[in-house]
C-alpha atoms as a PDB file:
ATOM      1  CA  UNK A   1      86.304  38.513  65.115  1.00  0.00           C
ATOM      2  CA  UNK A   2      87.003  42.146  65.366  1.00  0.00           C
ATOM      3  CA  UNK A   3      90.271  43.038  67.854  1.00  0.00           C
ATOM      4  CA  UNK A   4      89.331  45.885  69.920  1.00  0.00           C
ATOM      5  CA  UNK A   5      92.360  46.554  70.725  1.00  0.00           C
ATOM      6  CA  UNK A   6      93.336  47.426  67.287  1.00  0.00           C
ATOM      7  CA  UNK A   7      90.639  50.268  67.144  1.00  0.00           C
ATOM      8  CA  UNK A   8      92.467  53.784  67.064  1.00  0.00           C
ATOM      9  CA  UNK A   9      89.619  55.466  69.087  1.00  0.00           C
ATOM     10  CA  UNK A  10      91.280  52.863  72.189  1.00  0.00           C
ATOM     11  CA  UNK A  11      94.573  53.055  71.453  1.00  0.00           C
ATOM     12  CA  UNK A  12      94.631  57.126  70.962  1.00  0.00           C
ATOM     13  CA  UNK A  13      94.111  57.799  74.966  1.00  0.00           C
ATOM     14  CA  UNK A  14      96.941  55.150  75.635  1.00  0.00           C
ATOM     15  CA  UNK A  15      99.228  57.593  73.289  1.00  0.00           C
ATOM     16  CA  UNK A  16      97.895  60.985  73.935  1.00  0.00           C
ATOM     17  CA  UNK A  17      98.230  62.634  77.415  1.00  0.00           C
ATOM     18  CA  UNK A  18      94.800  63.095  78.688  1.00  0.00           C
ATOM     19  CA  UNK A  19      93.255  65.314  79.450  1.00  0.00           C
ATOM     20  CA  UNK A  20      92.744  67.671  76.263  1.00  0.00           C
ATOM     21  CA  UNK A  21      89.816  69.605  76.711  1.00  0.00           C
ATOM     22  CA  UNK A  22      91.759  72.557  77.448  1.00  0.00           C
ATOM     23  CA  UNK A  23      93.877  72.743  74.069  1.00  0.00           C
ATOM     24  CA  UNK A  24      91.508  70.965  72.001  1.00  0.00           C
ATOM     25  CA  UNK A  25      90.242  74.319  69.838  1.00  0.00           C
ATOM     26  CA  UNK A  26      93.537  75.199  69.721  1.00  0.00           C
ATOM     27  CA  UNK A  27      94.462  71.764  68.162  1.00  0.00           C
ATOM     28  CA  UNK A  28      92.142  71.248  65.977  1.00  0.00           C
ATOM     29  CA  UNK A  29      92.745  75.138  64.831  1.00  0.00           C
ATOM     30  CA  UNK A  30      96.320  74.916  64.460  1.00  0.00           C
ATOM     31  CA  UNK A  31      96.180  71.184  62.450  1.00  0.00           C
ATOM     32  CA  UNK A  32      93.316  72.137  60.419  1.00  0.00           C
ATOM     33  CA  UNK A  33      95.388  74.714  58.319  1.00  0.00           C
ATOM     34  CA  UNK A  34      98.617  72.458  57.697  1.00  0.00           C
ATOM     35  CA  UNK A  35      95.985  69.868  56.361  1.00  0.00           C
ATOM     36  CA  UNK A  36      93.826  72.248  54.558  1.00  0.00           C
ATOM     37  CA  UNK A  37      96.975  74.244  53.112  1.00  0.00           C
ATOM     38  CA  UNK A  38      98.629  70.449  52.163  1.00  0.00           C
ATOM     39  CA  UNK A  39      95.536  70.140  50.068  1.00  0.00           C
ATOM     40  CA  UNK A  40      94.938  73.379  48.465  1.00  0.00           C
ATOM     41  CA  UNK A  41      98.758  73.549  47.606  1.00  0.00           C
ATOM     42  CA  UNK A  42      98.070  69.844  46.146  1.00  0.00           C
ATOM     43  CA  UNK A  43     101.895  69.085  47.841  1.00  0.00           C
ATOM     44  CA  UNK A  44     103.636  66.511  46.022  1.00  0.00           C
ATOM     45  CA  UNK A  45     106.546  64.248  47.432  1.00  0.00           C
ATOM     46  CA  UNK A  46     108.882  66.282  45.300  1.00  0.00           C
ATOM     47  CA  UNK A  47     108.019  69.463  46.868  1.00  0.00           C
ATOM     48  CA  UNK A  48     110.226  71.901  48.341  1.00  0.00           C
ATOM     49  CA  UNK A  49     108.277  74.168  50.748  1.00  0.00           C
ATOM     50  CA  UNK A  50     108.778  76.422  53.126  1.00  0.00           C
ATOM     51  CA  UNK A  51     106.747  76.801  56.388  1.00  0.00           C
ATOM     52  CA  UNK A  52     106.169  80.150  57.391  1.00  0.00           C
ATOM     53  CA  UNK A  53     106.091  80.536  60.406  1.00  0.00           C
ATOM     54  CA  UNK A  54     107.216  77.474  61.931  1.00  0.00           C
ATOM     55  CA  UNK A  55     106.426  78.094  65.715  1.00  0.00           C
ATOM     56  CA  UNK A  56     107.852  74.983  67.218  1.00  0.00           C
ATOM     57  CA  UNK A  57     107.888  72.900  64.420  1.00  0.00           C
ATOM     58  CA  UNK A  58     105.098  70.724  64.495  1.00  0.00           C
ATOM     59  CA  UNK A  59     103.426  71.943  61.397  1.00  0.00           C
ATOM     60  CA  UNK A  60     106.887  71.421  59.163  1.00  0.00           C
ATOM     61  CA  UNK A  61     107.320  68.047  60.896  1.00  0.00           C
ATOM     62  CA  UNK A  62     103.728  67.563  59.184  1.00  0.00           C
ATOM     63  CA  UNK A  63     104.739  68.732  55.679  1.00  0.00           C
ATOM     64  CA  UNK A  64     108.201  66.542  56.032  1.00  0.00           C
ATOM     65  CA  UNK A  65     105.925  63.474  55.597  1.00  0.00           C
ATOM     66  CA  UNK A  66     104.765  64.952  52.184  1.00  0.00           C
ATOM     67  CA  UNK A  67     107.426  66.562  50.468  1.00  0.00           C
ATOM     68  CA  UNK A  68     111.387  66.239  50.191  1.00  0.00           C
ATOM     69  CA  UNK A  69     112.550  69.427  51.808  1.00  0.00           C
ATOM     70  CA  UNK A  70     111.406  71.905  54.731  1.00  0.00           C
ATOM     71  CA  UNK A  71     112.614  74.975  55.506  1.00  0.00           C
ATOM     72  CA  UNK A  72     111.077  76.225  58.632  1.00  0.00           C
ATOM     73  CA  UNK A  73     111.383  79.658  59.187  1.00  0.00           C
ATOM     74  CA  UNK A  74     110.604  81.576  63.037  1.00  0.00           C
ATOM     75  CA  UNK A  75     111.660  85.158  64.182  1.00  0.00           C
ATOM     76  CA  UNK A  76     111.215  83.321  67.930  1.00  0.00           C
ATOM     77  CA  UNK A  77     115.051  81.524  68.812  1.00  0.00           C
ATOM     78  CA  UNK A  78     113.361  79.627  71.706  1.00  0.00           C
ATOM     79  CA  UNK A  79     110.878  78.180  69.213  1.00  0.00           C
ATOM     80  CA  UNK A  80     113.373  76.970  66.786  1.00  0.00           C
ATOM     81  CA  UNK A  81     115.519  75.566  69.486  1.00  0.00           C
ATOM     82  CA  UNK A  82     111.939  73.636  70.352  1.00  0.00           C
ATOM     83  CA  UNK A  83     111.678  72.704  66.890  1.00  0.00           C
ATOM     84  CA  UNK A  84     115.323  71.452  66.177  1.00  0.00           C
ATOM     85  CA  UNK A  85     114.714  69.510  69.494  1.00  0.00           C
ATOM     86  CA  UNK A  86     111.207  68.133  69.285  1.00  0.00           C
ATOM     87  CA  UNK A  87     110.376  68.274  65.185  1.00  0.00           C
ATOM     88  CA  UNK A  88     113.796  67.071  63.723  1.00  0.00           C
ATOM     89  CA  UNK A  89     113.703  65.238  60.148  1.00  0.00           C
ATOM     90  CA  UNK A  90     116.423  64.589  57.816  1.00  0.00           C
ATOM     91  CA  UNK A  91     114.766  67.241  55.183  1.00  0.00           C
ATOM     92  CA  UNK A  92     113.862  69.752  57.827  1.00  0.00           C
ATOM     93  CA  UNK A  93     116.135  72.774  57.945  1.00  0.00           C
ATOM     94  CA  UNK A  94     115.036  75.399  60.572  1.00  0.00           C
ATOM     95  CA  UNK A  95     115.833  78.777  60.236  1.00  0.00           C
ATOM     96  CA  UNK A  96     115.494  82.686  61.497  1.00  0.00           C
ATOM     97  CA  UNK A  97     113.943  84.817  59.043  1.00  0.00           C
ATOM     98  CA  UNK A  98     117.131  87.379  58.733  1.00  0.00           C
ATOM     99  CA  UNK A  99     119.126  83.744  58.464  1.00  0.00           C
ATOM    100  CA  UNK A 100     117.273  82.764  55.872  1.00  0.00           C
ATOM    101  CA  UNK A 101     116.623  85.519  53.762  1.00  0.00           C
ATOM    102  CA  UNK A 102     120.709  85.664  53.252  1.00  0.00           C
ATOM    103  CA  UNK A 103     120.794  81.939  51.477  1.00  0.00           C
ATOM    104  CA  UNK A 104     119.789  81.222  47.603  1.00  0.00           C
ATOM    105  CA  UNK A 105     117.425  78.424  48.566  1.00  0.00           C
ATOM    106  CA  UNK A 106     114.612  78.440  45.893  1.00  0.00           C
ATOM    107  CA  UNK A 107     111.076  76.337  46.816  1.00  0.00           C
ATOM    108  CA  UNK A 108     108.184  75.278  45.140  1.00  0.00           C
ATOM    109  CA  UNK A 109     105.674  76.412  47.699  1.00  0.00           C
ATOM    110  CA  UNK A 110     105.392  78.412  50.559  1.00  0.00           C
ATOM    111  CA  UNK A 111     102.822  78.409  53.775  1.00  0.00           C
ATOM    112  CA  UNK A 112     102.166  81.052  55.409  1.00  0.00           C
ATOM    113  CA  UNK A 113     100.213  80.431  58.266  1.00  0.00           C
ATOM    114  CA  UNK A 114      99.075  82.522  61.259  1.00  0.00           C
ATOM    115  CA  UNK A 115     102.091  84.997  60.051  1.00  0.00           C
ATOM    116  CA  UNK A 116     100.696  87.550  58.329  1.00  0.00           C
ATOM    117  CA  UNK A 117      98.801  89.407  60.756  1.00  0.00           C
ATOM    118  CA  UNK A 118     101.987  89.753  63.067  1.00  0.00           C
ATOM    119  CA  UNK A 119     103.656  91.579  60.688  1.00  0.00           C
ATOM    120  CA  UNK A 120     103.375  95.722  61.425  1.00  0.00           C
ATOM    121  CA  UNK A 121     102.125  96.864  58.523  1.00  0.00           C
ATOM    122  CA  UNK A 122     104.782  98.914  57.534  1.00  0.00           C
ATOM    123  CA  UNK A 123     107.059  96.718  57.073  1.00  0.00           C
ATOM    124  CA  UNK A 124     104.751  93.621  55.294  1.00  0.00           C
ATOM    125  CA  UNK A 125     105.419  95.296  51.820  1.00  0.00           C
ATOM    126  CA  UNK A 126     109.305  94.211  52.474  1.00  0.00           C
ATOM    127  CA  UNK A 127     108.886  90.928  54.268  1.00  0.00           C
ATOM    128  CA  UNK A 128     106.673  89.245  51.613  1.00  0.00           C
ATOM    129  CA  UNK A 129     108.885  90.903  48.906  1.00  0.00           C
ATOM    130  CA  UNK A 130     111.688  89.032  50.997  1.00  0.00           C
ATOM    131  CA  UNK A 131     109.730  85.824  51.269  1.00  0.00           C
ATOM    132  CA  UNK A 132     108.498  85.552  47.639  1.00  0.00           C
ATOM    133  CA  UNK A 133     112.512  86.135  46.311  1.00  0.00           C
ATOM    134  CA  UNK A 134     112.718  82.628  47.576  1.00  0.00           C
ATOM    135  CA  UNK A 135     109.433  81.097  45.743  1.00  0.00           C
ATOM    136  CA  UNK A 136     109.865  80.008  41.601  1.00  0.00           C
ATOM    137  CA  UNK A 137     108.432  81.719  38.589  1.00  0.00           C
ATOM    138  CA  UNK A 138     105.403  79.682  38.854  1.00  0.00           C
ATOM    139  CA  UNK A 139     105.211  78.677  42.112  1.00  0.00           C
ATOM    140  CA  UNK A 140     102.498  78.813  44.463  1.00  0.00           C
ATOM    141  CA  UNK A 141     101.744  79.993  48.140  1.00  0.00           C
ATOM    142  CA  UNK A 142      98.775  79.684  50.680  1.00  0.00           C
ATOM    143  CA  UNK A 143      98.079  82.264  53.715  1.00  0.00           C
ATOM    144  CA  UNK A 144      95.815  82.608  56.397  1.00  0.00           C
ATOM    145  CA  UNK A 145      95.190  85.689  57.945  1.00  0.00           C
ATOM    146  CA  UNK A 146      92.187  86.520  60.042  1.00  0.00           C
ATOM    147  CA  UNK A 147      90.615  89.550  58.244  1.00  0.00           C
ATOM    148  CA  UNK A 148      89.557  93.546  59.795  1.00  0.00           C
ATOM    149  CA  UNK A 149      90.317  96.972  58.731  1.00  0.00           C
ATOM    150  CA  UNK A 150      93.681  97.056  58.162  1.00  0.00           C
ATOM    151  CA  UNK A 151      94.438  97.808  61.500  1.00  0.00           C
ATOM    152  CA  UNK A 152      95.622  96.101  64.711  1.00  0.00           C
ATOM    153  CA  UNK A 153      93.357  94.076  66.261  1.00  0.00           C
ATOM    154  CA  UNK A 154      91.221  95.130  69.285  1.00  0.00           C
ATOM    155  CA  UNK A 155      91.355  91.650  71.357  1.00  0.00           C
ATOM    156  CA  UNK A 156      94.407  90.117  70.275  1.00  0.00           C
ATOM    157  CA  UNK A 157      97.709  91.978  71.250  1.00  0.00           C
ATOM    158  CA  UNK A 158     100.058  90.179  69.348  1.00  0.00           C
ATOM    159  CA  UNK A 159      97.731  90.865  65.986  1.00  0.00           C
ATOM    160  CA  UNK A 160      99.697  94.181  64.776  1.00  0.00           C
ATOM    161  CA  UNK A 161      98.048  93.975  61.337  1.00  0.00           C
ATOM    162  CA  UNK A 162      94.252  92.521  60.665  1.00  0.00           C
ATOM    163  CA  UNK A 163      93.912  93.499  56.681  1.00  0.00           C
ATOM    164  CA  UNK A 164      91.003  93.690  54.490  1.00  0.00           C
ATOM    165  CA  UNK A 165      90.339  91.906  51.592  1.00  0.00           C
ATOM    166  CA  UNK A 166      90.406  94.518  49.326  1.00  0.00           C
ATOM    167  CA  UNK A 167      94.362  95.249  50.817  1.00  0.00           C
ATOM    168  CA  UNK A 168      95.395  91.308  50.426  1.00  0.00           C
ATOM    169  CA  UNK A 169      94.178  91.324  46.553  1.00  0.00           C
ATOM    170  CA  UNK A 170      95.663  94.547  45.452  1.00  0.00           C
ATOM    171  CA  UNK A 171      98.907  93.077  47.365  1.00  0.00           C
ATOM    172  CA  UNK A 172      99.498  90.287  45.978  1.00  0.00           C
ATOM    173  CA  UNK A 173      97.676  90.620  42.426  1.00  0.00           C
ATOM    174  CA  UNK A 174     101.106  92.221  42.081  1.00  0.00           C
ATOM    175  CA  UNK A 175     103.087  88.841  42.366  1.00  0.00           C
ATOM    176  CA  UNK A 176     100.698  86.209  40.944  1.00  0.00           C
ATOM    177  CA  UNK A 177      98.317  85.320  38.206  1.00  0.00           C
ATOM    178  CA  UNK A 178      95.804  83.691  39.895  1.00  0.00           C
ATOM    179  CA  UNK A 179      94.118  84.858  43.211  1.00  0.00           C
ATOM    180  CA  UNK A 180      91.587  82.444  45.235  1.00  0.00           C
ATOM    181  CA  UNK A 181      90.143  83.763  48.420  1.00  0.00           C
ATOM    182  CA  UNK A 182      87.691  81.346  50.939  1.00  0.00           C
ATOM    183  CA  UNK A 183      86.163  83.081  53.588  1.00  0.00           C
ATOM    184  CA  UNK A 184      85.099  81.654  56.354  1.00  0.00           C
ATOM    185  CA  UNK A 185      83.797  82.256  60.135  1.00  0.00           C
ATOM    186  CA  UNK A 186      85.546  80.276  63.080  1.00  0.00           C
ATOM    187  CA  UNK A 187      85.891  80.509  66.786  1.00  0.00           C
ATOM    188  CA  UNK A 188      89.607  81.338  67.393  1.00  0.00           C
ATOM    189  CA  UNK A 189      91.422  80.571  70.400  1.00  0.00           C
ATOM    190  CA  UNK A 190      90.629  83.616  72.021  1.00  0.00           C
ATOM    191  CA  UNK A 191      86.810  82.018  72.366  1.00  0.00           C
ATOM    192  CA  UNK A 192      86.016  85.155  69.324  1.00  0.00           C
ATOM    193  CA  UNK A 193      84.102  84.542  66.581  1.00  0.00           C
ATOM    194  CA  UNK A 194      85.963  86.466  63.350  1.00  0.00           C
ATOM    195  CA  UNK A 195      86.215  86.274  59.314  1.00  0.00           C
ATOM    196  CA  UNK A 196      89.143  84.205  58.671  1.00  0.00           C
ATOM    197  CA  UNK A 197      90.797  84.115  55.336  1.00  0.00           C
ATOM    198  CA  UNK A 198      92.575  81.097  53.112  1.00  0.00           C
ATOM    199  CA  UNK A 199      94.303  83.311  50.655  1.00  0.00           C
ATOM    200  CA  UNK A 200      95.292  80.716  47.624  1.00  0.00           C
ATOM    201  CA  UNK A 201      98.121  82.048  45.421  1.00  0.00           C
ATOM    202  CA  UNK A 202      98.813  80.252  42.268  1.00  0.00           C
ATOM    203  CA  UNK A 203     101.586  80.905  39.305  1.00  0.00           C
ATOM    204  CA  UNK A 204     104.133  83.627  40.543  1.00  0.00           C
ATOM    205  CA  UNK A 205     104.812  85.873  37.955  1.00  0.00           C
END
């Protein structure tokens, strides 16, 4: 005889803090791409990764399960005092970008999720340049970016830099051998429906 107490669909609202409505785009958003990314990247147990950026840590609690080391990086203090508090692991090391991009740490993968667009396009040239001197010869990296005109975006504030495709190839055609772009339409958690890209980035030259 089936226990239905042992179904996950009863237990779930006995473990997660009804109600969820509210946040559940955002959720399923947000968790998507660490799941998505985990696959694409095909992350192996003796990964080192880093987790770019790491908000407050959730996602590189995620990718501790699946590889040996995490380096979560944030330009936000407040988040990675979250993340040191909330996401802790024994391979999780949480870092500032500027932090960071003084060590000789060397990974085997990189995310860089809901990043890129934050980034004032003036200065993106230098921070992937500073972000890929910490990824192998050979190594790989996945981004998503939601796409426009290389421009900032004109219902999102905080989106300083929307590129084009055409901008993200000639980019980074410079740094890798093999370029894989999916393109895809979602409902963000503005409520707007946009072209969203998963930039996959495989053998750094």
């Amino acid at each position: 005889m089936i226990d239905i107490n042992a179904n996950e669909t009863t237990i779930m609202p006995l473990i997660i803090n009804e109600p969820l409505k509210e946040c559940t785009l955002e959720l399923y958003n947000h968790f998507g791409r660490y799941f998505y990314a985990s696959k694409l990247l095909d992350i192996q147990k003796t990964d080192s990764i880093i987790d770019a950026s790491c908000g407050c840590g959730y996602g590189s609690y995620i990718l501790s399960k699946k590889v040996c080391k995490v380096f979560g990086l944030d330009i936000n203090i407040d988040n990675l005092s979250l993340a040191k508090k909330h996401y802790n692991n024994d391979n999780i090391e949480y870092y500032s970008y500027d932090e960071f991009f003084k060590t000789y740490f060397v990974v085997d993968k990189i995310l860089l999720i809901e990043t890129f667009e934050h980034i004032p396009q003036k200065d993106i040239d230098q921070f992937i340049k500073n972000l890929l001197n910490h990824l192998k010869q050979g190594g790989s990296m996945f981004i998503t970016v939601p796409l426009g005109n290389n421009e900032a975006s004109s219902y999102n504030q905080w989106h300083c830099n929307e590129p084009s495709i055409d901008f993200l190839y000639g980019m980074f055609s410079f740094y890798f051998k093999n370029i894989n772009m999916d393109i895809d339409s979602y409902l963000n958690s503005f409520g707007h429906e946009c072209q969203y890209c998963y930039l996959m980035l495989n053998n750094k030259k």
